[in-house]
N, C-alpha and C. Protein backbone atom coordinates (compact mmCIF):
# COMPACT_ATOMS: atom_id res chain seq x y z
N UNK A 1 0.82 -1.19 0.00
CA UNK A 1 0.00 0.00 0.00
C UNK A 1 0.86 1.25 0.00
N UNK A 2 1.73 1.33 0.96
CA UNK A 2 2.44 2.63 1.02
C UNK A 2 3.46 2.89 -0.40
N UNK A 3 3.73 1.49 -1.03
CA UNK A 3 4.50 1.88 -2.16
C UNK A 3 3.73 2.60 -3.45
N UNK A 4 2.64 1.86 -3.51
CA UNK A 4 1.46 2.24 -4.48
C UNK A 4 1.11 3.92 -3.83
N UNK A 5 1.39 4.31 -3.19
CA UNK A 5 0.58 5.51 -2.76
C UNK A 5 2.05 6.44 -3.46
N UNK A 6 3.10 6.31 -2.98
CA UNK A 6 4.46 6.87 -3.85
C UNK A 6 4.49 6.53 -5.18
N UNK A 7 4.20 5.74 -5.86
CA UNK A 7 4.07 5.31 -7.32
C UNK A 7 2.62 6.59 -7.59
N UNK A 8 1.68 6.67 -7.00
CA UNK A 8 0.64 7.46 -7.42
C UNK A 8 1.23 8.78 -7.43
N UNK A 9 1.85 9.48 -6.18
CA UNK A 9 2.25 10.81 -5.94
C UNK A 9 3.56 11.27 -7.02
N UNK A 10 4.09 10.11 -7.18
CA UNK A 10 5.06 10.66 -8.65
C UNK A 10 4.88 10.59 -10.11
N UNK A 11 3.68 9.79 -10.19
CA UNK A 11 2.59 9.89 -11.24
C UNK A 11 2.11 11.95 -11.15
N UNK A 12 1.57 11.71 -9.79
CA UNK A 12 0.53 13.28 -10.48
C UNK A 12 1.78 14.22 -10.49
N UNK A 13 2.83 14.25 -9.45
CA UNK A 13 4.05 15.18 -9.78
C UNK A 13 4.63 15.37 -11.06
N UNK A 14 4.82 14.13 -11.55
CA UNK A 14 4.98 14.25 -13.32
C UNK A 14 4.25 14.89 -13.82
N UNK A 15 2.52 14.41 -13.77
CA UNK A 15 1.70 14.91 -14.80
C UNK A 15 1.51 16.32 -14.40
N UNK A 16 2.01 17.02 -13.43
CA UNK A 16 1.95 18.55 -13.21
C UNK A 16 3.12 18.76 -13.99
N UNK A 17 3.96 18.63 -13.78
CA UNK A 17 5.20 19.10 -14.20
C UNK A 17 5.19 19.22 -15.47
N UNK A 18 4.78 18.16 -16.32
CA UNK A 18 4.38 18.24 -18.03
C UNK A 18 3.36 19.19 -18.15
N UNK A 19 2.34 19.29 -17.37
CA UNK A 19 1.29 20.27 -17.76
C UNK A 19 2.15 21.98 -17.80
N UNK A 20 3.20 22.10 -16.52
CA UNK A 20 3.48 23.16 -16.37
C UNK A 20 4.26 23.57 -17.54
N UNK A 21 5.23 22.44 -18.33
CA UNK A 21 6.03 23.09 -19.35
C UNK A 21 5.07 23.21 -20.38
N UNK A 22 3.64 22.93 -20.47
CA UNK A 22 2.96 23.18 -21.63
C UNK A 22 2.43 24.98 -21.64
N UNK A 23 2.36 25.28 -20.02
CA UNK A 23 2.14 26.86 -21.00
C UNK A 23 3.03 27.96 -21.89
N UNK A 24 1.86 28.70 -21.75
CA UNK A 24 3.09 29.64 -22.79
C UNK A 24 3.83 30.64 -21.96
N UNK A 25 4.20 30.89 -22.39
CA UNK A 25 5.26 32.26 -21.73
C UNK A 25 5.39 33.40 -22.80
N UNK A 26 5.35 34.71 -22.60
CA UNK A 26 5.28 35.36 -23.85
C UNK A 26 7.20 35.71 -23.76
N UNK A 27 7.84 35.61 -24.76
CA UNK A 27 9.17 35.40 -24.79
C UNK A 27 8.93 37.62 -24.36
N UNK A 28 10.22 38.20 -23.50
CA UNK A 28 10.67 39.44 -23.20
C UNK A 28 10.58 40.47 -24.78
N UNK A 29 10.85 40.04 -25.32
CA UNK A 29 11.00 41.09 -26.59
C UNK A 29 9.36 41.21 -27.35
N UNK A 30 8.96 40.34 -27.42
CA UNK A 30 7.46 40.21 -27.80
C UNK A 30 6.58 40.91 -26.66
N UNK A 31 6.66 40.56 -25.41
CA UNK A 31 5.80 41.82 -24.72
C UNK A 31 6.66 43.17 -24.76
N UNK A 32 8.02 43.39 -24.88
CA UNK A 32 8.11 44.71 -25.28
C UNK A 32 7.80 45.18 -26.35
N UNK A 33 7.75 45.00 -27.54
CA UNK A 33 7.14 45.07 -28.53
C UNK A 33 5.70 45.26 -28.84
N UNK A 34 4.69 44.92 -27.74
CA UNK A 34 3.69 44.91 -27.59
C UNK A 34 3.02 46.19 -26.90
N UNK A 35 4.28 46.48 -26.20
CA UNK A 35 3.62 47.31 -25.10
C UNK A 35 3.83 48.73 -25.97
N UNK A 36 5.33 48.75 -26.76
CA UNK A 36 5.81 49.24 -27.69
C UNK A 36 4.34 50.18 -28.74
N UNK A 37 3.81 49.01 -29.18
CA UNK A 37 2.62 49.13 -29.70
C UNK A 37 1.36 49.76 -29.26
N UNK A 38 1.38 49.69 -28.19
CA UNK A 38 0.40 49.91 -27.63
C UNK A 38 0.83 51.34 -27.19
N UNK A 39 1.78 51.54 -26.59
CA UNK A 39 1.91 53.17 -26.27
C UNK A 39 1.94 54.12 -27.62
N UNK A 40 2.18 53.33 -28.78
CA UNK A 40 2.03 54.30 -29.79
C UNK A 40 0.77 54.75 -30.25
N UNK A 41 0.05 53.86 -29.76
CA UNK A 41 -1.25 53.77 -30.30
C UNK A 41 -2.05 54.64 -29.12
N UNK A 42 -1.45 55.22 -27.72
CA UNK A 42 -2.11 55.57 -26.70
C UNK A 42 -1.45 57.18 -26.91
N UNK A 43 0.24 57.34 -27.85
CA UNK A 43 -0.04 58.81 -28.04
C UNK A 43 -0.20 59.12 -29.24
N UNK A 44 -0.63 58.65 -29.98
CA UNK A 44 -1.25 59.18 -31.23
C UNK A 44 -2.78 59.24 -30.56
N UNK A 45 -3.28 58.81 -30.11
CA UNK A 45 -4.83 59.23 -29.26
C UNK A 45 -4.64 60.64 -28.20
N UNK A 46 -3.86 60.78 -27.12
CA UNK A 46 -3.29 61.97 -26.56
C UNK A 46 -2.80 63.13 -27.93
N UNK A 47 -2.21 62.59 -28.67
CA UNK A 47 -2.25 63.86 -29.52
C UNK A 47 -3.50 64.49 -30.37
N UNK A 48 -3.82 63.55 -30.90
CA UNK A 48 -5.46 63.89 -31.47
C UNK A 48 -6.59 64.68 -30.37
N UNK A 49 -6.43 64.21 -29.43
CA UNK A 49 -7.14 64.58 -28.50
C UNK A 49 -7.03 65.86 -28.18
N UNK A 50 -5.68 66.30 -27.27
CA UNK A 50 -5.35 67.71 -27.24
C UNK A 50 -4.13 68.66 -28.24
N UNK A 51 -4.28 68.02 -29.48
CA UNK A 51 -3.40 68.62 -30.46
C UNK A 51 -1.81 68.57 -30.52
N UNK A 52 -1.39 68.57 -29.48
CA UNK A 52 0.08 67.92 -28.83
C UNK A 52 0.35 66.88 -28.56
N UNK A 53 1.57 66.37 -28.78
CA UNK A 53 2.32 64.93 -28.16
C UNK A 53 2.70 65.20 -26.61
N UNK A 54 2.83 64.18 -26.02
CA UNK A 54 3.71 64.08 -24.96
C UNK A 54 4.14 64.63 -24.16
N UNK A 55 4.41 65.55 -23.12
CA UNK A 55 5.97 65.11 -22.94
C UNK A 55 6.68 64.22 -22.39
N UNK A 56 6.21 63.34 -21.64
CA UNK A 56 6.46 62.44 -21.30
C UNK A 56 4.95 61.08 -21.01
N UNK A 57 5.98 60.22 -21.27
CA UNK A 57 4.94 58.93 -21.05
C UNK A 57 3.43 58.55 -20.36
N UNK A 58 3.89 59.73 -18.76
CA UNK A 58 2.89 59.67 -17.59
C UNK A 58 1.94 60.03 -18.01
N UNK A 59 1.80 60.89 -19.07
CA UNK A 59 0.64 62.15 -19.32
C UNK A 59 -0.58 61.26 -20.32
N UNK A 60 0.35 60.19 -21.10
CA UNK A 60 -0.82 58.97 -21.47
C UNK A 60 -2.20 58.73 -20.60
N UNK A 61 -3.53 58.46 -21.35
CA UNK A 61 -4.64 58.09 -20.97
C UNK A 61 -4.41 56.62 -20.76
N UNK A 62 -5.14 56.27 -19.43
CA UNK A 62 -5.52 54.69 -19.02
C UNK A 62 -5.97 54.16 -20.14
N UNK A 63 -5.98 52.61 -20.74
CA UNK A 63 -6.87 52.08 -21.51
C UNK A 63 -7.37 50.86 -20.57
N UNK A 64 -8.52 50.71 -21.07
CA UNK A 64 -9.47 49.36 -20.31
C UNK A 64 -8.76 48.48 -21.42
N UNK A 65 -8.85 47.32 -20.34
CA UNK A 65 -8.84 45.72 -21.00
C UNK A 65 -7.40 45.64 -22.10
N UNK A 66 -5.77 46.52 -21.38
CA UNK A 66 -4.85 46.57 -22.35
C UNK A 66 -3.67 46.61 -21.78
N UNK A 67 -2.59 46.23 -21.90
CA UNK A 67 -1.57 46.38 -21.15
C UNK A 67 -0.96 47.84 -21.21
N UNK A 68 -1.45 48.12 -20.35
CA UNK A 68 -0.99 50.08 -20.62
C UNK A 68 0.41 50.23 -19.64
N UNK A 69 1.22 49.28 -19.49
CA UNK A 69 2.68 49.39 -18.66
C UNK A 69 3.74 49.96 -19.86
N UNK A 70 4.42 51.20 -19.44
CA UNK A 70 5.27 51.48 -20.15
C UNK A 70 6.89 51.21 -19.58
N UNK A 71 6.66 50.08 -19.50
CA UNK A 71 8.53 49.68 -18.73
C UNK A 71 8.07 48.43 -19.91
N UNK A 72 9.50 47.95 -20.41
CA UNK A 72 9.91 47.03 -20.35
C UNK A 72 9.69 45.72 -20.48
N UNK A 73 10.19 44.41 -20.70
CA UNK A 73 9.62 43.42 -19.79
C UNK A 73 10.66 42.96 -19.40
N UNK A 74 11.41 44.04 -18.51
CA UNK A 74 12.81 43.38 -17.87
C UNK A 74 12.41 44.15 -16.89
N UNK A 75 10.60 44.82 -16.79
CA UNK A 75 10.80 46.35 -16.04
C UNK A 75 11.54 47.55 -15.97
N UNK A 76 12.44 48.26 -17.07
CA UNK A 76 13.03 49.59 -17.60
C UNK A 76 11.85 50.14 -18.00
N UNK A 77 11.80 51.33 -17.62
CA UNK A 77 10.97 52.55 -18.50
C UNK A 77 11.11 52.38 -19.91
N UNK A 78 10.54 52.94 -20.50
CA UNK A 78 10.62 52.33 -22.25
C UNK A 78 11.00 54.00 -22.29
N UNK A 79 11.84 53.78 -22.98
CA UNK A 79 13.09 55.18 -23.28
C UNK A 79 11.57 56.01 -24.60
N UNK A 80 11.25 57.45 -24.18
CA UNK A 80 11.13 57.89 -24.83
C UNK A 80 11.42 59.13 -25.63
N UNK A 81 11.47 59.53 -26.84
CA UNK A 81 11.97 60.80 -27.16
C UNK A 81 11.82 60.84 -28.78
N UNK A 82 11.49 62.62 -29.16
CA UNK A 82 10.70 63.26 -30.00
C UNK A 82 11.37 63.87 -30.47
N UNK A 83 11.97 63.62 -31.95
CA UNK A 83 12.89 64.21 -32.71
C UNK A 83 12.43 65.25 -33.78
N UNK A 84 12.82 66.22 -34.57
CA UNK A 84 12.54 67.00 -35.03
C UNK A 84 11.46 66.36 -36.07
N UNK A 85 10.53 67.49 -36.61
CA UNK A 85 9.45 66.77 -37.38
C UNK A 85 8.30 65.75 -36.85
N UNK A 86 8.22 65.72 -35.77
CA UNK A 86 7.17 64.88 -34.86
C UNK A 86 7.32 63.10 -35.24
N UNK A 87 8.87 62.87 -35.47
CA UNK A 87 9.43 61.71 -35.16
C UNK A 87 9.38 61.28 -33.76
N UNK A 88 9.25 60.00 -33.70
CA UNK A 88 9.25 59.78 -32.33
C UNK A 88 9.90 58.61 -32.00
N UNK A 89 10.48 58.37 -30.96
CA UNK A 89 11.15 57.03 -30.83
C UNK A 89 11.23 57.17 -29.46
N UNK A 90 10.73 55.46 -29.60
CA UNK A 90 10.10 54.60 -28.72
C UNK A 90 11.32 53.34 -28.04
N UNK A 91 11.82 53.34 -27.20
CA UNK A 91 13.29 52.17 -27.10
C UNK A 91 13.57 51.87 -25.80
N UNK A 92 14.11 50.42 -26.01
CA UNK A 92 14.24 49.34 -25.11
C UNK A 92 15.72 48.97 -24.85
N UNK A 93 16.93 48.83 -23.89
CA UNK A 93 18.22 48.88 -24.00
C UNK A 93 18.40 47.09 -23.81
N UNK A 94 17.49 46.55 -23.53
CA UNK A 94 17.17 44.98 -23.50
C UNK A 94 17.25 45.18 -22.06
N UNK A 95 17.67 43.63 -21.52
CA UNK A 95 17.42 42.81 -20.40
C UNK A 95 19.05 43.91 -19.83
N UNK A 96 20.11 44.13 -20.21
CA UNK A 96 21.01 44.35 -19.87
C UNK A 96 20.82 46.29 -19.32
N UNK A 97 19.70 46.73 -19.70
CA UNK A 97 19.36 47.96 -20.00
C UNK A 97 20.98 48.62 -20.36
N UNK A 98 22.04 47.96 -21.22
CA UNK A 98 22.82 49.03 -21.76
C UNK A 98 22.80 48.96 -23.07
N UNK A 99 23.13 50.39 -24.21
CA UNK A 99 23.14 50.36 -25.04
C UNK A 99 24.04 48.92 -25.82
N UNK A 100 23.23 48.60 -27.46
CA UNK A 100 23.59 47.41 -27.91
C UNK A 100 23.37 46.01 -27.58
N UNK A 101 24.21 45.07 -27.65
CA UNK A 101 23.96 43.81 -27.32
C UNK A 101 23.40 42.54 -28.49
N UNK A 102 23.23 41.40 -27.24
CA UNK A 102 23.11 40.67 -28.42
C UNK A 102 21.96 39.60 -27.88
N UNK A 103 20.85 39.29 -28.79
CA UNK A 103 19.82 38.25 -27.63
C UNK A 103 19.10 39.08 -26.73
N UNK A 104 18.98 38.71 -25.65
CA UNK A 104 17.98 39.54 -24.99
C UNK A 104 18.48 40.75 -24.40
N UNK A 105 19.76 40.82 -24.89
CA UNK A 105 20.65 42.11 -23.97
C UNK A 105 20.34 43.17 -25.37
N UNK A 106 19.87 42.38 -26.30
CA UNK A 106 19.82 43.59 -27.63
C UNK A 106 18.79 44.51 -27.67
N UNK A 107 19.52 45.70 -28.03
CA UNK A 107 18.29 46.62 -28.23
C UNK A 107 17.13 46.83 -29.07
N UNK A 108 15.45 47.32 -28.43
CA UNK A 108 14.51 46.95 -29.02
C UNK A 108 14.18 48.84 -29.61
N UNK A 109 13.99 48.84 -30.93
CA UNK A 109 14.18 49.95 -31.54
C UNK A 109 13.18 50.23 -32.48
N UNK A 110 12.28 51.49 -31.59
CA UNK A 110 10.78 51.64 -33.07
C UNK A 110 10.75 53.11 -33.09
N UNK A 111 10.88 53.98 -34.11
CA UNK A 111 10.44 55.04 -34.74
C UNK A 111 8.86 55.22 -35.25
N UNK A 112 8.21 56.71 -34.70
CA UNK A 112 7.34 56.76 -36.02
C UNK A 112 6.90 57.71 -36.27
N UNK A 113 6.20 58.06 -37.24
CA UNK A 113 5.73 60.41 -37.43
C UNK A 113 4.64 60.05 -36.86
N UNK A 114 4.70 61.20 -36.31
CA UNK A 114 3.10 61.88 -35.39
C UNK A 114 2.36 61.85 -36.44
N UNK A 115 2.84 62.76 -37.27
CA UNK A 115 2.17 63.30 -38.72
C UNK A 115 2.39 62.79 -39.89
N UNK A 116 1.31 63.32 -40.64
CA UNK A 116 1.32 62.62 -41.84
C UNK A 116 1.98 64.05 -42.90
N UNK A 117 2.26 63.67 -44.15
CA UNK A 117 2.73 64.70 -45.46
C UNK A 117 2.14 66.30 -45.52
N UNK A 118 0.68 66.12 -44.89
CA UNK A 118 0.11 67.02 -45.35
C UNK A 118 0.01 68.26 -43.57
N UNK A 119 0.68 67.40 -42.38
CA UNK A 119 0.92 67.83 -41.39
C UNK A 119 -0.42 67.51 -40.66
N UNK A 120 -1.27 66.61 -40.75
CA UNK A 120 -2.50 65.79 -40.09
C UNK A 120 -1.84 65.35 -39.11
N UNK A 121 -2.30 64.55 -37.39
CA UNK A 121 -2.22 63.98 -37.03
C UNK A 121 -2.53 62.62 -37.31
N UNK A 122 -0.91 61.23 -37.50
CA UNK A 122 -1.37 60.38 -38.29
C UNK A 122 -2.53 59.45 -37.17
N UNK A 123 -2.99 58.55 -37.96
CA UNK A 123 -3.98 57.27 -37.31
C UNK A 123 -3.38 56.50 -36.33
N UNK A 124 -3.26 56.32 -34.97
CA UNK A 124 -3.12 55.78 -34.35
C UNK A 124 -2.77 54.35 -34.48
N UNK A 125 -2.85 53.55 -35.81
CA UNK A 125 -2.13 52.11 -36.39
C UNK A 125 -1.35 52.91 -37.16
N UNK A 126 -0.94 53.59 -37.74
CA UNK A 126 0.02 54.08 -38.88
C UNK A 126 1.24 53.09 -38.79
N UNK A 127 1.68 52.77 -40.00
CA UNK A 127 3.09 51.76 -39.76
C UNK A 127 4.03 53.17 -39.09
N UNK A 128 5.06 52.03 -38.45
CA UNK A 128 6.12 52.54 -37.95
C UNK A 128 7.24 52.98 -39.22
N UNK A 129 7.87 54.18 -38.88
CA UNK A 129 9.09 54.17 -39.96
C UNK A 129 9.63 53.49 -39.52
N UNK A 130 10.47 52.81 -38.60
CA UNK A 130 11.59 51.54 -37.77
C UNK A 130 10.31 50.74 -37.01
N UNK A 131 10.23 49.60 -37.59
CA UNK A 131 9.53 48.47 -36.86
C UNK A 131 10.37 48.11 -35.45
N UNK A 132 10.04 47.78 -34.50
CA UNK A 132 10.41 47.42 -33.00
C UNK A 132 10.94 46.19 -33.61
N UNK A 133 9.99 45.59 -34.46
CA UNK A 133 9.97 44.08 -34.52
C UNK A 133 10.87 43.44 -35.27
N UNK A 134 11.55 44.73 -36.16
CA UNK A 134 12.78 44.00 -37.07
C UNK A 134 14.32 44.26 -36.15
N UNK A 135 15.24 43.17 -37.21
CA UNK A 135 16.28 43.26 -35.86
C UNK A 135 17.04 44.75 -36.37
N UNK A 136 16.64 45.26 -37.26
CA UNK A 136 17.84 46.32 -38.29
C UNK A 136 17.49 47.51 -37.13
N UNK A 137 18.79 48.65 -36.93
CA UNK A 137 18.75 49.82 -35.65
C UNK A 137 19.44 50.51 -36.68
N UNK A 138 18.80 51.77 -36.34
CA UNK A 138 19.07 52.90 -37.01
C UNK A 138 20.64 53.18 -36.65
N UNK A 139 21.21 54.02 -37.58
CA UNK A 139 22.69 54.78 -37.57
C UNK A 139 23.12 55.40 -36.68
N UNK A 140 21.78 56.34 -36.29
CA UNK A 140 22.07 57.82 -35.83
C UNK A 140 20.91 57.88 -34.77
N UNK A 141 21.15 57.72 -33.31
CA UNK A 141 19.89 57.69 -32.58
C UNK A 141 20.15 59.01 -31.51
């Protein structure tokens, strides 16, 4: 009896343990990237709204039902800053928070215009000029 009861308890310990490596995990660069997304999409709404960008991150509106955290997913503030022409860039120094790197120490890097050609405030999906999501980093930051 007592052996059968240890044969059972390392039965369900296994079958937890397999269950546990079955979830997902969202890999660090994919929720930064996400969140990435999402703050662009929260100040292109702040700008439409009161005609201005930014100046900093805090001044963003809450969204319901969205990950509205602007750090990281190493927890760093997500580096922001507004270059001439209502460029904007949005950046991540990785897990290492120092410039460069390689893997998760690499830096996560998205550009995009406020505005559009005609000096509109663009749409809140507008593609990015620098995708977060590609590995290529600008020259000159």
């Amino acid at each position: 009896m007592r052996r059968s009861f240890w044969i059972a308890l390392l039965v369900v310990v296994g079958l937890a343990g397999a269950m546990l490596s079955l979830v997902d995990r969202i890999p660090p660069k994919s929720l930064t990237v996400t969140r990435m997304w999402i703050t662009k999409k929260r100040i292109m709404q702040y700008a439409r709204a009161t005609g201005r960008i930014p100046q900093d991150l805090s001044q963003l509106p809450s969204e319901n039902n969205s990950d509205t955290e602007i750090k990281d997913a190493w927890g760093y503030p997500i580096i922001y800053r507004v270059l001439s022409d209502h460029q904007i860039v949005l950046e991540s120094y990785g897990r290492d928070h120092k410039p460069g790197g390689k893997g998760d120490d690499r830096d996560i890097y998205g550009e995009f215009s406020a505005r559009d050609q005609n000096g509109n405030w663009n749409d809140e999906l507008s593609a990015w000029t620098l995708d977060p999501m590609n590995e290529t980093e600008p020259n000159v930051k």
